[in-house]
C-alpha atoms as a PDB file:
ATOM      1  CA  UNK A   1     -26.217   3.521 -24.854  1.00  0.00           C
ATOM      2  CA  UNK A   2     -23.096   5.386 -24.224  1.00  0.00           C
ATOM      3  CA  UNK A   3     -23.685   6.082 -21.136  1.00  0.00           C
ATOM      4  CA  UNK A   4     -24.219   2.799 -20.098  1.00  0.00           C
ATOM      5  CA  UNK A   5     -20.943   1.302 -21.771  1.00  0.00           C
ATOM      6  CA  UNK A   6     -19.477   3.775 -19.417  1.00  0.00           C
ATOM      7  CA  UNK A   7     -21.384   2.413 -16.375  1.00  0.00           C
ATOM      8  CA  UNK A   8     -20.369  -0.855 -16.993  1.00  0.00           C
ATOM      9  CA  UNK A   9     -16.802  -0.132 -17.797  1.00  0.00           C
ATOM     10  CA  UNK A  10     -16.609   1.601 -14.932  1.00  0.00           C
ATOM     11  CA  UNK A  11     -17.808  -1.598 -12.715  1.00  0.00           C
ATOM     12  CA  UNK A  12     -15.379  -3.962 -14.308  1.00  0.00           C
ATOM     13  CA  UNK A  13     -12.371  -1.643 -13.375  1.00  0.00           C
ATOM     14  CA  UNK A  14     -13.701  -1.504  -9.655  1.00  0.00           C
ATOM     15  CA  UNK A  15     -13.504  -4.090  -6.978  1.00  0.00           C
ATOM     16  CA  UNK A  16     -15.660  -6.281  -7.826  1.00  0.00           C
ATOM     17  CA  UNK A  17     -19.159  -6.254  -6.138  1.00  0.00           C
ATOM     18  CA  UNK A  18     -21.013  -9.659  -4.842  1.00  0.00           C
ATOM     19  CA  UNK A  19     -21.879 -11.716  -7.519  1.00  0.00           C
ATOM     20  CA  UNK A  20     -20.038  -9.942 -10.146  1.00  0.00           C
ATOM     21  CA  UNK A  21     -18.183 -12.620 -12.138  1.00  0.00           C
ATOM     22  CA  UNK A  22     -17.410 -11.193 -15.054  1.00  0.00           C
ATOM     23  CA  UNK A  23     -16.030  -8.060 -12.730  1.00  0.00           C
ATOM     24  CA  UNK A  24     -13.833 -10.940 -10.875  1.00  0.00           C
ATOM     25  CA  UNK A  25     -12.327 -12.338 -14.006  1.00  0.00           C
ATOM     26  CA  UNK A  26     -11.213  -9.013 -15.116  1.00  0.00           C
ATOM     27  CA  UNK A  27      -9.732  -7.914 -10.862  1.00  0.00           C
ATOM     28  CA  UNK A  28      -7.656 -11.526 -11.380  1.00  0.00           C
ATOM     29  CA  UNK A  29      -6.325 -11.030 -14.513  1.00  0.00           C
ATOM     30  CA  UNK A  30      -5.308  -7.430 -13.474  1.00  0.00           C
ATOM     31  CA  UNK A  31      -3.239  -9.237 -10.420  1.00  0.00           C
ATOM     32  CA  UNK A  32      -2.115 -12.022 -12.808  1.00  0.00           C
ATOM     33  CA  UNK A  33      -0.380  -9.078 -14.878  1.00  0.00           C
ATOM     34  CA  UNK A  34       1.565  -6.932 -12.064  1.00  0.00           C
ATOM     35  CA  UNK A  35       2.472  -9.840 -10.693  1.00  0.00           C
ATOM     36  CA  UNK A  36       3.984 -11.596 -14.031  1.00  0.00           C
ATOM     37  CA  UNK A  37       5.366  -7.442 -14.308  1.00  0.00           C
ATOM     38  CA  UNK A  38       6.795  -8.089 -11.271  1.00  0.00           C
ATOM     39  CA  UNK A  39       8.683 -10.894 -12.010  1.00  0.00           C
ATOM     40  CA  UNK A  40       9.603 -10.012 -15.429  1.00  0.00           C
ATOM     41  CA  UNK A  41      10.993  -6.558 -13.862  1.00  0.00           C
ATOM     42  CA  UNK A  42      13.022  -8.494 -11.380  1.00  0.00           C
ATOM     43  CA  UNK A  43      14.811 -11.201 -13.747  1.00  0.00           C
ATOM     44  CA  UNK A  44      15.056  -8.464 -16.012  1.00  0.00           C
ATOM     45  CA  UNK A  45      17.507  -6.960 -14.338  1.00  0.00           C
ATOM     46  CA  UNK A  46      19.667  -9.916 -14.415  1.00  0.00           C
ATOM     47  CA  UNK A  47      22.069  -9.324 -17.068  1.00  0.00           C
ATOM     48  CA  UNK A  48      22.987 -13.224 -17.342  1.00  0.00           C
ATOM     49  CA  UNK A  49      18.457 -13.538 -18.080  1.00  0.00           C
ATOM     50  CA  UNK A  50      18.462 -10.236 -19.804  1.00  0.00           C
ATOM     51  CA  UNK A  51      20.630 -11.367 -22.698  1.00  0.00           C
ATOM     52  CA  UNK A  52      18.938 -14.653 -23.324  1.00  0.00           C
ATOM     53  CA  UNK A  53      15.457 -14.003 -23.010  1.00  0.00           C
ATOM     54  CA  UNK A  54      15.644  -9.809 -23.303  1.00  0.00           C
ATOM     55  CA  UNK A  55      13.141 -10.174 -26.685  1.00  0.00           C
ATOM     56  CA  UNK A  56      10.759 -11.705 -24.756  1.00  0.00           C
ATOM     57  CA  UNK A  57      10.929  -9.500 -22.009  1.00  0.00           C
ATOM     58  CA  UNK A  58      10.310  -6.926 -24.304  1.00  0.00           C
ATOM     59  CA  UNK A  59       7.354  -8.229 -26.021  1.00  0.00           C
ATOM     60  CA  UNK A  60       5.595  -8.844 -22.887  1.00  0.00           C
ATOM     61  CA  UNK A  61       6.130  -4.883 -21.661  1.00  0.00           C
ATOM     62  CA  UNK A  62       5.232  -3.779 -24.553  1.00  0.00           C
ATOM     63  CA  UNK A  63       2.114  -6.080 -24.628  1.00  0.00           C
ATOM     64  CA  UNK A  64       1.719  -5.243 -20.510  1.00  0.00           C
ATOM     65  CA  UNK A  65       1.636  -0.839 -21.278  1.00  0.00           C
ATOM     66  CA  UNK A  66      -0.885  -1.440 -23.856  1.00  0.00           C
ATOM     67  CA  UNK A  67      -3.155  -2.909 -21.627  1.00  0.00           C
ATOM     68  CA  UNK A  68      -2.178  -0.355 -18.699  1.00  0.00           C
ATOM     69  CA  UNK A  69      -2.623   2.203 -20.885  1.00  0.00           C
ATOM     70  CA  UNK A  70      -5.670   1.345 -22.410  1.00  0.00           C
ATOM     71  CA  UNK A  71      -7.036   0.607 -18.618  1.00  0.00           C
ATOM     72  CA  UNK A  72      -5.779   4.294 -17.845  1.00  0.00           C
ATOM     73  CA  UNK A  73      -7.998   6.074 -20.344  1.00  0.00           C
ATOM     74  CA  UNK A  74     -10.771   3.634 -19.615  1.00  0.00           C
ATOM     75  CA  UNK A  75     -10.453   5.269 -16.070  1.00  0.00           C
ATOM     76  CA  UNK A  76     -10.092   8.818 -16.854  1.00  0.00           C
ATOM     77  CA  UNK A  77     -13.233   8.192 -19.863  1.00  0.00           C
ATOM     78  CA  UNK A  78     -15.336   6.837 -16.521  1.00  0.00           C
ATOM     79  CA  UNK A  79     -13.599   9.352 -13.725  1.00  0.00           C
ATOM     80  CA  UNK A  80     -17.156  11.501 -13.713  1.00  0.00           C
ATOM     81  CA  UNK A  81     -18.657   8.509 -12.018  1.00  0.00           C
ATOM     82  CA  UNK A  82     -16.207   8.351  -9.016  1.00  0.00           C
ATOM     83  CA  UNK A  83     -14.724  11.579  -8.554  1.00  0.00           C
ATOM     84  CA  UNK A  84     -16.967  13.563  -9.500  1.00  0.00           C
ATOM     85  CA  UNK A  85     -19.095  16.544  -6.848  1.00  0.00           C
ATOM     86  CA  UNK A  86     -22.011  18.894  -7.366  1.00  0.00           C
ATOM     87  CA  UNK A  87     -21.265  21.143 -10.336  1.00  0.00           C
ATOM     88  CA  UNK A  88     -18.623  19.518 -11.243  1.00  0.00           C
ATOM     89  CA  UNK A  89     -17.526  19.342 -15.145  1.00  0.00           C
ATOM     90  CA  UNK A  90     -16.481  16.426 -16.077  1.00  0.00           C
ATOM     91  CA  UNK A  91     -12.878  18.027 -17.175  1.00  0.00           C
ATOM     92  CA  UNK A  92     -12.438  18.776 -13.392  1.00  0.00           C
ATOM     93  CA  UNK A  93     -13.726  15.527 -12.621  1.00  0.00           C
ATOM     94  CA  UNK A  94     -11.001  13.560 -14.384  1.00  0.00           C
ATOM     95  CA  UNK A  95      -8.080  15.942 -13.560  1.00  0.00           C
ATOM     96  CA  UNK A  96      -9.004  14.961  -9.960  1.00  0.00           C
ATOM     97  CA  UNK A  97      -8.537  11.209 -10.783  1.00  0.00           C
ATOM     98  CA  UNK A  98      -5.119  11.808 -12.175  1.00  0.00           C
ATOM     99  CA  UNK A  99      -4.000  13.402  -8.954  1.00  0.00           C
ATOM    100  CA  UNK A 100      -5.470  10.875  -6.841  1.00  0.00           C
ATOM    101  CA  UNK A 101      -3.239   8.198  -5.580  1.00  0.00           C
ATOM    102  CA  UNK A 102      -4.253   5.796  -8.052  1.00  0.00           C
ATOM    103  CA  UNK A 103      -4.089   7.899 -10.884  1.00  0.00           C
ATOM    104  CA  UNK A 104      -0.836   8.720  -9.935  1.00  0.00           C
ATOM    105  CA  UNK A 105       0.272   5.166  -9.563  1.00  0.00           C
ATOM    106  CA  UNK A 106      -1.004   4.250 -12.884  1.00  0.00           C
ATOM    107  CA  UNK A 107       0.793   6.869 -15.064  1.00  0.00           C
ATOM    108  CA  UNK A 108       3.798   6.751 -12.952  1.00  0.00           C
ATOM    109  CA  UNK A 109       3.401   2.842 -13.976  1.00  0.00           C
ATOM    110  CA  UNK A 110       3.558   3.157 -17.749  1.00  0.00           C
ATOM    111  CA  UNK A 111       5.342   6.318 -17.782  1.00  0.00           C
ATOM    112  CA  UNK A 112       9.449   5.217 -18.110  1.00  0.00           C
ATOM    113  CA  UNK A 113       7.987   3.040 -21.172  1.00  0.00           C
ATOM    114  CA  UNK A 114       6.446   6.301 -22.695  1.00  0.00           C
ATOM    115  CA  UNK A 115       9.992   8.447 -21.595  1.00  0.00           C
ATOM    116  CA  UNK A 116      12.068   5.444 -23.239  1.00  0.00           C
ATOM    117  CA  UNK A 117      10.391   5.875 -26.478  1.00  0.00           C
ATOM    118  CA  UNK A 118      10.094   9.461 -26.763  1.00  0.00           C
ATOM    119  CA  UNK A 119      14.386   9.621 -25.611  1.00  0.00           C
ATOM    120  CA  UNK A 120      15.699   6.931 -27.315  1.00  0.00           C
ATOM    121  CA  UNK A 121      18.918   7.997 -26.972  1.00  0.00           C
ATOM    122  CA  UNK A 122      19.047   8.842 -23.063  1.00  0.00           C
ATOM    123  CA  UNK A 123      20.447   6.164 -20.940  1.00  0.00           C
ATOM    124  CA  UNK A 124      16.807   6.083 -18.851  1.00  0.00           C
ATOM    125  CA  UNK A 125      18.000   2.950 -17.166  1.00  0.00           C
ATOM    126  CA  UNK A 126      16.965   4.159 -13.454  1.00  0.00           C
ATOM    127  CA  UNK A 127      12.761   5.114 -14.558  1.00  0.00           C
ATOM    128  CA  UNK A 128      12.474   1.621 -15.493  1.00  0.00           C
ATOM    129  CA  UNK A 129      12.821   0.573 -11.758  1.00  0.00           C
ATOM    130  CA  UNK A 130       9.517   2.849 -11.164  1.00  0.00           C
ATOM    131  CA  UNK A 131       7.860  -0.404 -13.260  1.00  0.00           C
ATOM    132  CA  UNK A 132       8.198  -1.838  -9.681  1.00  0.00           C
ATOM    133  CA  UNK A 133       5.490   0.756  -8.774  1.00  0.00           C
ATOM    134  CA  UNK A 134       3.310  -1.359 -10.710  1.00  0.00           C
ATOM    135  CA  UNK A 135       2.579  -3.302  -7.571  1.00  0.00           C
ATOM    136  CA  UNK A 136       0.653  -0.237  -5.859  1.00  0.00           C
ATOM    137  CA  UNK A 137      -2.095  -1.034  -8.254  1.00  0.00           C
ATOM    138  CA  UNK A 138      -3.418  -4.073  -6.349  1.00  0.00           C
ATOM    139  CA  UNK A 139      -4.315  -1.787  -3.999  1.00  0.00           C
ATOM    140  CA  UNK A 140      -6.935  -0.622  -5.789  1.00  0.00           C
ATOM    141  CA  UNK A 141      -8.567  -4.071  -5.297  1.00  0.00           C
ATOM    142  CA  UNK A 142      -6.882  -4.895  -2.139  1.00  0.00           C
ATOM    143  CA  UNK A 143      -8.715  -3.887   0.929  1.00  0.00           C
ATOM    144  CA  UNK A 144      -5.515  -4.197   3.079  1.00  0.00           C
ATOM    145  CA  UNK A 145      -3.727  -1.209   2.179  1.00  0.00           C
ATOM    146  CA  UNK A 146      -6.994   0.770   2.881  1.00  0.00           C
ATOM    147  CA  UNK A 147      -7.713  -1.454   6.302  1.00  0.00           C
ATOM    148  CA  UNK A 148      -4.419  -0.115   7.768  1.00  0.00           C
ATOM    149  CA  UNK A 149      -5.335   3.443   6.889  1.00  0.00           C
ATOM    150  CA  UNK A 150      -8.353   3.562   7.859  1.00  0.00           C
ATOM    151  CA  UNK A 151      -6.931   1.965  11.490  1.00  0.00           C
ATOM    152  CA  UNK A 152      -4.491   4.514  11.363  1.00  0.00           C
ATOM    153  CA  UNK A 153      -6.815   7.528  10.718  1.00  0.00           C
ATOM    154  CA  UNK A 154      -9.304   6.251  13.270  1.00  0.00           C
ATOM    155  CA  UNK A 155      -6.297   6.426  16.021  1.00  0.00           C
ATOM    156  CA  UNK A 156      -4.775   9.456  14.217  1.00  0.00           C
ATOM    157  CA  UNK A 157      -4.572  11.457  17.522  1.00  0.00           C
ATOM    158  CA  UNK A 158      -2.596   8.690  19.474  1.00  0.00           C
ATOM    159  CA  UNK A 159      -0.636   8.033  16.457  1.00  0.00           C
ATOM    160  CA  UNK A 160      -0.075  11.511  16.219  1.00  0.00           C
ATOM    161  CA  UNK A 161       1.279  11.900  19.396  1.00  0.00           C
ATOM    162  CA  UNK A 162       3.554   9.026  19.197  1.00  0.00           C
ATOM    163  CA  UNK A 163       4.752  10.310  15.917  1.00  0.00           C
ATOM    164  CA  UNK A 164       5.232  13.886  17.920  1.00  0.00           C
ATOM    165  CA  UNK A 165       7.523  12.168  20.526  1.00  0.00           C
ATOM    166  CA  UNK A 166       9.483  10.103  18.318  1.00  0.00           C
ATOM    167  CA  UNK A 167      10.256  13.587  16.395  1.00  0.00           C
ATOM    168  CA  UNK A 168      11.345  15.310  19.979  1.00  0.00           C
ATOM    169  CA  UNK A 169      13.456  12.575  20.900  1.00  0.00           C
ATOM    170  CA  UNK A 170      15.060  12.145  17.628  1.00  0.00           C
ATOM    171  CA  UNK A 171      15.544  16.239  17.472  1.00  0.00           C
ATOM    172  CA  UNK A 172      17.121  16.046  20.834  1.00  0.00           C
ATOM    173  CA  UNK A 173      19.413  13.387  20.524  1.00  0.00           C
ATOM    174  CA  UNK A 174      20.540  14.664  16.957  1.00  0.00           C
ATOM    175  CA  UNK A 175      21.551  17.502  18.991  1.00  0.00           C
ATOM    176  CA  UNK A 176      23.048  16.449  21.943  1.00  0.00           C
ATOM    177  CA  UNK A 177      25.234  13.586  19.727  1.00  0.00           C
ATOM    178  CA  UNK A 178      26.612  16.668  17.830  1.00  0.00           C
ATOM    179  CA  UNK A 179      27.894  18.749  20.725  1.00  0.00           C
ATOM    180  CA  UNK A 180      28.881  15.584  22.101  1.00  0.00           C
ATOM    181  CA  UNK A 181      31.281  14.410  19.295  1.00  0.00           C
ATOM    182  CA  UNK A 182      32.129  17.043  16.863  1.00  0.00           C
ATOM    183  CA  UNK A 183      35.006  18.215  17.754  1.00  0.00           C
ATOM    184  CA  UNK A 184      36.397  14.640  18.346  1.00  0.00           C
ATOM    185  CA  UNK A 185      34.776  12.521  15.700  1.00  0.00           C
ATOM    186  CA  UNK A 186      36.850  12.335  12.511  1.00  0.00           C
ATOM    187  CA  UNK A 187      33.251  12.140  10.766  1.00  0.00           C
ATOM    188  CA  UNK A 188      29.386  11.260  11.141  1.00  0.00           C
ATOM    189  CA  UNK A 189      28.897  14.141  13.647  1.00  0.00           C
ATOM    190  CA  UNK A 190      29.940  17.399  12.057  1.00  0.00           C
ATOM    191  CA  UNK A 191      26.709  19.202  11.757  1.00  0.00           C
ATOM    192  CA  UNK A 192      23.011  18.679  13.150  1.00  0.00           C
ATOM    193  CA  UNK A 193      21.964  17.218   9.949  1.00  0.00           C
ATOM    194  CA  UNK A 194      24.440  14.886   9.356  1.00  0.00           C
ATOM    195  CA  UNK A 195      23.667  13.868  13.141  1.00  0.00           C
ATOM    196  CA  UNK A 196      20.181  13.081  12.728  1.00  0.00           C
ATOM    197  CA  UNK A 197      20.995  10.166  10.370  1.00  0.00           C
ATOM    198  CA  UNK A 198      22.910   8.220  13.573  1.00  0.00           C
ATOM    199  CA  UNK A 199      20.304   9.304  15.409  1.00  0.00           C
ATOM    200  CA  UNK A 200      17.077   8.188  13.027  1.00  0.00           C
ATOM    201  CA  UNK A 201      18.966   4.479  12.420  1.00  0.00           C
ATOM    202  CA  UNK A 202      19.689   4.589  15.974  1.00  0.00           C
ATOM    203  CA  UNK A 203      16.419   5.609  17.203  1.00  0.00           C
ATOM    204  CA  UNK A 204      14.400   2.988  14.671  1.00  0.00           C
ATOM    205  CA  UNK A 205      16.542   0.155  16.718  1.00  0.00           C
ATOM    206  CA  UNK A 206      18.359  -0.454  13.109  1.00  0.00           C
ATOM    207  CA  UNK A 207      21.180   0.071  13.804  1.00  0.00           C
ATOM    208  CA  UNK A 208      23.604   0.021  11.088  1.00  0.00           C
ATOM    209  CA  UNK A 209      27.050   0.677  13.175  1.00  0.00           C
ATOM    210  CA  UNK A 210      28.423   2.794  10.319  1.00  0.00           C
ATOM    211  CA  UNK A 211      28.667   5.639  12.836  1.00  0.00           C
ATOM    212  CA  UNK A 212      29.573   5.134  16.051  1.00  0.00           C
ATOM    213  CA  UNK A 213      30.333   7.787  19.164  1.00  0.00           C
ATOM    214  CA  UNK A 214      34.070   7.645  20.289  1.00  0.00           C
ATOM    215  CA  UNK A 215      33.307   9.835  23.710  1.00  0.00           C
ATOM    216  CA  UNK A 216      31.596   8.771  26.991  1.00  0.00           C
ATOM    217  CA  UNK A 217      29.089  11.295  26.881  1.00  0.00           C
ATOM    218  CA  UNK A 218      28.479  10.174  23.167  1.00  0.00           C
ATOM    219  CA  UNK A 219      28.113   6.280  24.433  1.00  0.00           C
ATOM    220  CA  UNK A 220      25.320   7.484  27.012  1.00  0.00           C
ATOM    221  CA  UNK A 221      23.733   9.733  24.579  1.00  0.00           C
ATOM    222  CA  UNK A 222      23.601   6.578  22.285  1.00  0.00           C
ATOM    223  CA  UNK A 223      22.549   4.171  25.109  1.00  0.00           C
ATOM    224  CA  UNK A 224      19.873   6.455  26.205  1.00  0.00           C
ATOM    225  CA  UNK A 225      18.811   7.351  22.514  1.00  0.00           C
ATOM    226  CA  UNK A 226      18.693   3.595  22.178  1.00  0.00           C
ATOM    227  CA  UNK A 227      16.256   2.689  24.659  1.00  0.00           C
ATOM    228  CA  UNK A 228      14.051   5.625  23.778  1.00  0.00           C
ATOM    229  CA  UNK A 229      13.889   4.795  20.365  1.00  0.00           C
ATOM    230  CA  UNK A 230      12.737   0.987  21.566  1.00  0.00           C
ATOM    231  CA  UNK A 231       9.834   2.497  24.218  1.00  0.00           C
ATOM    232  CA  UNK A 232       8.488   5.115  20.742  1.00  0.00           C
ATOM    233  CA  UNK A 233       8.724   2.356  18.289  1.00  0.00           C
ATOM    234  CA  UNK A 234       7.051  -0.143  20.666  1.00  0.00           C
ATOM    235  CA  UNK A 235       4.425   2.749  21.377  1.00  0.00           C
ATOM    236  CA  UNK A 236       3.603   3.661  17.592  1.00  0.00           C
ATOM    237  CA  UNK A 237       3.656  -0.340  16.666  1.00  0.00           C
ATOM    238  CA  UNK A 238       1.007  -0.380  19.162  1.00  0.00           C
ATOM    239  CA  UNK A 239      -0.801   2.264  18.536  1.00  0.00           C
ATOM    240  CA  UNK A 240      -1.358   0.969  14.821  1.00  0.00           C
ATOM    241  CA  UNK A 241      -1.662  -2.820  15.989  1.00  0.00           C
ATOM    242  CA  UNK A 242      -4.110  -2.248  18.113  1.00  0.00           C
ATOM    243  CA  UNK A 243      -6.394   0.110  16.045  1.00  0.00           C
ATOM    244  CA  UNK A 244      -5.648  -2.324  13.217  1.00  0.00           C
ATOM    245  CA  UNK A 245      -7.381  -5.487  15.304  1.00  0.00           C
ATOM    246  CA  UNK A 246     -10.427  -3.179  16.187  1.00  0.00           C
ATOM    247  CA  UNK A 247     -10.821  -2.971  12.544  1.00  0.00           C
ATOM    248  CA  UNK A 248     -10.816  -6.607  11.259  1.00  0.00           C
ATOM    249  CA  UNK A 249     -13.037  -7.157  14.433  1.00  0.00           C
ATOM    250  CA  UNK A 250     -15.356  -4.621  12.954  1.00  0.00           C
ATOM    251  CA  UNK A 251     -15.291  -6.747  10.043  1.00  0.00           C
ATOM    252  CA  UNK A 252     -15.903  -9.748  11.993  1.00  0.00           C
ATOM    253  CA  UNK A 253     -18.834  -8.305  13.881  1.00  0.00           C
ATOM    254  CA  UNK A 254     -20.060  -7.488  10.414  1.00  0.00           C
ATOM    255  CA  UNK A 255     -19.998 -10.712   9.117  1.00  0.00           C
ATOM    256  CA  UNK A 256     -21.893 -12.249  12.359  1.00  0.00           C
ATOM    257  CA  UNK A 257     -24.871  -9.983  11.601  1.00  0.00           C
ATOM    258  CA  UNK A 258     -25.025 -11.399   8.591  1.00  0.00           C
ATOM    259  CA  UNK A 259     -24.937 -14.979   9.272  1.00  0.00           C
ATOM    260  CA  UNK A 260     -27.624 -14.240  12.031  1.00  0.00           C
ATOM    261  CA  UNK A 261     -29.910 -12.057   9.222  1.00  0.00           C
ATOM    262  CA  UNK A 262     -29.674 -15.235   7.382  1.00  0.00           C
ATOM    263  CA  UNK A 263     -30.347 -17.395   9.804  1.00  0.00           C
ATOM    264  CA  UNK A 264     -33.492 -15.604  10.662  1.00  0.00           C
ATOM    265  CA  UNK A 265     -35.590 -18.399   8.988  1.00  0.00           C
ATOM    266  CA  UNK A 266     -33.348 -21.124  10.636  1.00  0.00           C
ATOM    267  CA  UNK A 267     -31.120 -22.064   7.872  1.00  0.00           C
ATOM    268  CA  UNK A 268     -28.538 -20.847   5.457  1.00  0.00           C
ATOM    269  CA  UNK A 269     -29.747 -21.437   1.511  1.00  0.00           C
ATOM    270  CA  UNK A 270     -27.212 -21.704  -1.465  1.00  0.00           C
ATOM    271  CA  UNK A 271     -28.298 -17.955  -2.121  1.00  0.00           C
ATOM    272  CA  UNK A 272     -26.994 -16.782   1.573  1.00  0.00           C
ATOM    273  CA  UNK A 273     -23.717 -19.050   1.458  1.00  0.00           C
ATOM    274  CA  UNK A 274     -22.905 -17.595  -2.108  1.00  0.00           C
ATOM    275  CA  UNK A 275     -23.717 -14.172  -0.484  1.00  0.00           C
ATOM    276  CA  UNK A 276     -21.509 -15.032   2.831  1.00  0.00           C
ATOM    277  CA  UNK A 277     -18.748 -16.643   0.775  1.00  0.00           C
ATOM    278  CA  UNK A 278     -18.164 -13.003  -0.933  1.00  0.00           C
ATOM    279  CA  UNK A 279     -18.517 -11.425   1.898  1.00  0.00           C
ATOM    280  CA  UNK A 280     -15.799 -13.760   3.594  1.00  0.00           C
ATOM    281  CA  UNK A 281     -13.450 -13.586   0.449  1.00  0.00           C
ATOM    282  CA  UNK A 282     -13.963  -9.436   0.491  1.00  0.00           C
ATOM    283  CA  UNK A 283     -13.153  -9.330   4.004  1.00  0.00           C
ATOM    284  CA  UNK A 284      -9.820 -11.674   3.756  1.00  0.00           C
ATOM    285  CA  UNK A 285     -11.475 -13.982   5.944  1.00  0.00           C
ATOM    286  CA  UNK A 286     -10.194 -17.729   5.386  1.00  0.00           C
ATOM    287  CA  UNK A 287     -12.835 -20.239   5.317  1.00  0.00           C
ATOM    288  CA  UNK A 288     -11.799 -22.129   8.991  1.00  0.00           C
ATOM    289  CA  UNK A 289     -12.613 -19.009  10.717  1.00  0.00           C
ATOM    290  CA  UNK A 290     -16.179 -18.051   8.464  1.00  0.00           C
ATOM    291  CA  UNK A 291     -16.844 -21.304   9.384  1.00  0.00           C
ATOM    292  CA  UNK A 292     -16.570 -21.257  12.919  1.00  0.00           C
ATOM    293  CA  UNK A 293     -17.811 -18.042  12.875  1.00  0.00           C
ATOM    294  CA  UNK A 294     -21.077 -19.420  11.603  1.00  0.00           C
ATOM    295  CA  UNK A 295     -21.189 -22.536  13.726  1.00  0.00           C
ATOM    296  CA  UNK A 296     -20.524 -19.977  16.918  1.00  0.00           C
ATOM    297  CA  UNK A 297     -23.797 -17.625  15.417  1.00  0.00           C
ATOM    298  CA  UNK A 298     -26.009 -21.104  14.834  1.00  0.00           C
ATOM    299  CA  UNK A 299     -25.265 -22.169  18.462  1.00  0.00           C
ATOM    300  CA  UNK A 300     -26.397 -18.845  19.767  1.00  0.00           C
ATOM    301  CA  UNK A 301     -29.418 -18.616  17.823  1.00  0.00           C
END
């Protein structure tokens, strides 16, 4: 019995799977609460808001880390079923969830609450802005965040070596910028280190103007750091763009095979659209383009 309550718990706090609805109801009113968190931390902040409505604001944080938390030990309690290997204990199991990126993002989210109560007295004013963090745990039912990574790790070499050049360049013109203006420049350029921050807003086409080169050598430094910076940012945007399109059409090619398994017998039932409208929602896929995705697959077969 108990170890069924945990198999089920464990389900609901998941993405839900295809034809889950009581899984759904409980992803959407997860999202419905970071994003009223995320609103109430924003006006919050407004001291004009804050003074009028600051009870209510309270309330509904103190009502929002109850739920966190109680979602929190529901995770760790069903941990063994994720993150757990071969010989694992369960101890071990659960300690690994609370390192993992989402177990970090959910006690970091509930945490300044926690810090507030046990220091009353400390002005803790700055830990409630890591509420914001809050927002990292769509991710957990968000396939985009993963999407991109997974993009990104599939080019890792190419991204790697853009990442390598962009870290030469920037090295090199930190350098040469210093040598170039520190004996002149009143301030900006008096060591490497402080260089590298002209050179890293320079070389990420940013661009601040908060530092500037007052030497010739300095202005073609900068002119030349500038249009490096352009050709490595242009390089690693495509380098992730790209990889990032041969994903979602992995997807996509996905999703055809699955129209054309169900239009083996020569039509889609109410079973198979159910199952393809999932599928469709799970992939981000807006209903114009599953739908003329299908059409394309019907006039095929």
């Amino acid at each position: 019995m108990l170890d069924a309550l945990q198999k089920r718990a464990h389900i609901l706090l998941q993405p839900a799977q295809f034809g889950d609805a009581k899984s759904r109801s409980v992803d959407n009113a997860l999202h419905l609460l970071v994003f009223l968190n995320l609103i109430a931390v924003t006006l919050d902040s407004v001291n004009s808001i804050r003074e009028t409505y600051g009870y209510f604001f309270d309330i509904f944080e103190l009502i929002s880390v109850a739920i966190f938390t109680l979602d929190l030990f529901v995770r760790i309690w069903t941990a063994p079923l994720e993150y757990s290997n071969k010989d694992e204990t369960n101890f071990r199991s659960r300690i690994r969830y609370l390192f993992s990126f989402g177990g970090i993002i959910d006690v970091v989210s509930i945490l300044p609450f926690y810090l507030q109560a046990i220091f009353p007295g400390a002005d803790l004013r700055v830990l409630r802005a890591l509420r914001l963090f809050r927002v990292l745990k769509l991710s957990t039912y968000n396939s985009a965040l993963n999407d991109l990574m997974h993009a990104i790790l599939e080019e890792r070499k190419s991204f790697y070596a853009a990442v390598y050049i962009f870290l030469v360049v920037f090295v090199i013109a930190s350098s040469l910028i210093y040598y170039a203006e520190h004996k002149v420049h009143p301030n900006g350029f008096q060591s490497i280190p402080d260089a590298m921050y002209w050179a890293l807003i320079t070389l990420t086409t940013v661009g601040y103007g908060d530092v500037t080169p007052v030497t010739a050598m300095g202005k073609i430094i900068a002119a030349l750091a500038a249009i490096s910076g352009v050709v490595v940012m242009a390089l690693l945007t495509g380098i992730v763009a790209t990889a990032f399109a041969a994903h979602m059409d992995q997807k996509k090619q996905f999703f055809e095979a699955q129209v054309r398994e169900a239009l083996r017998d020569g039509k889609i039932d109410r079973d198979e659209h159910k199952f393809l409208d999932e599928l469709r929602r799970h992939f981000g896929m807006s209903k114009k383009q599953a739908e003329k995705l299908i059409r394309d697959v019907e006039r095929r077969s």
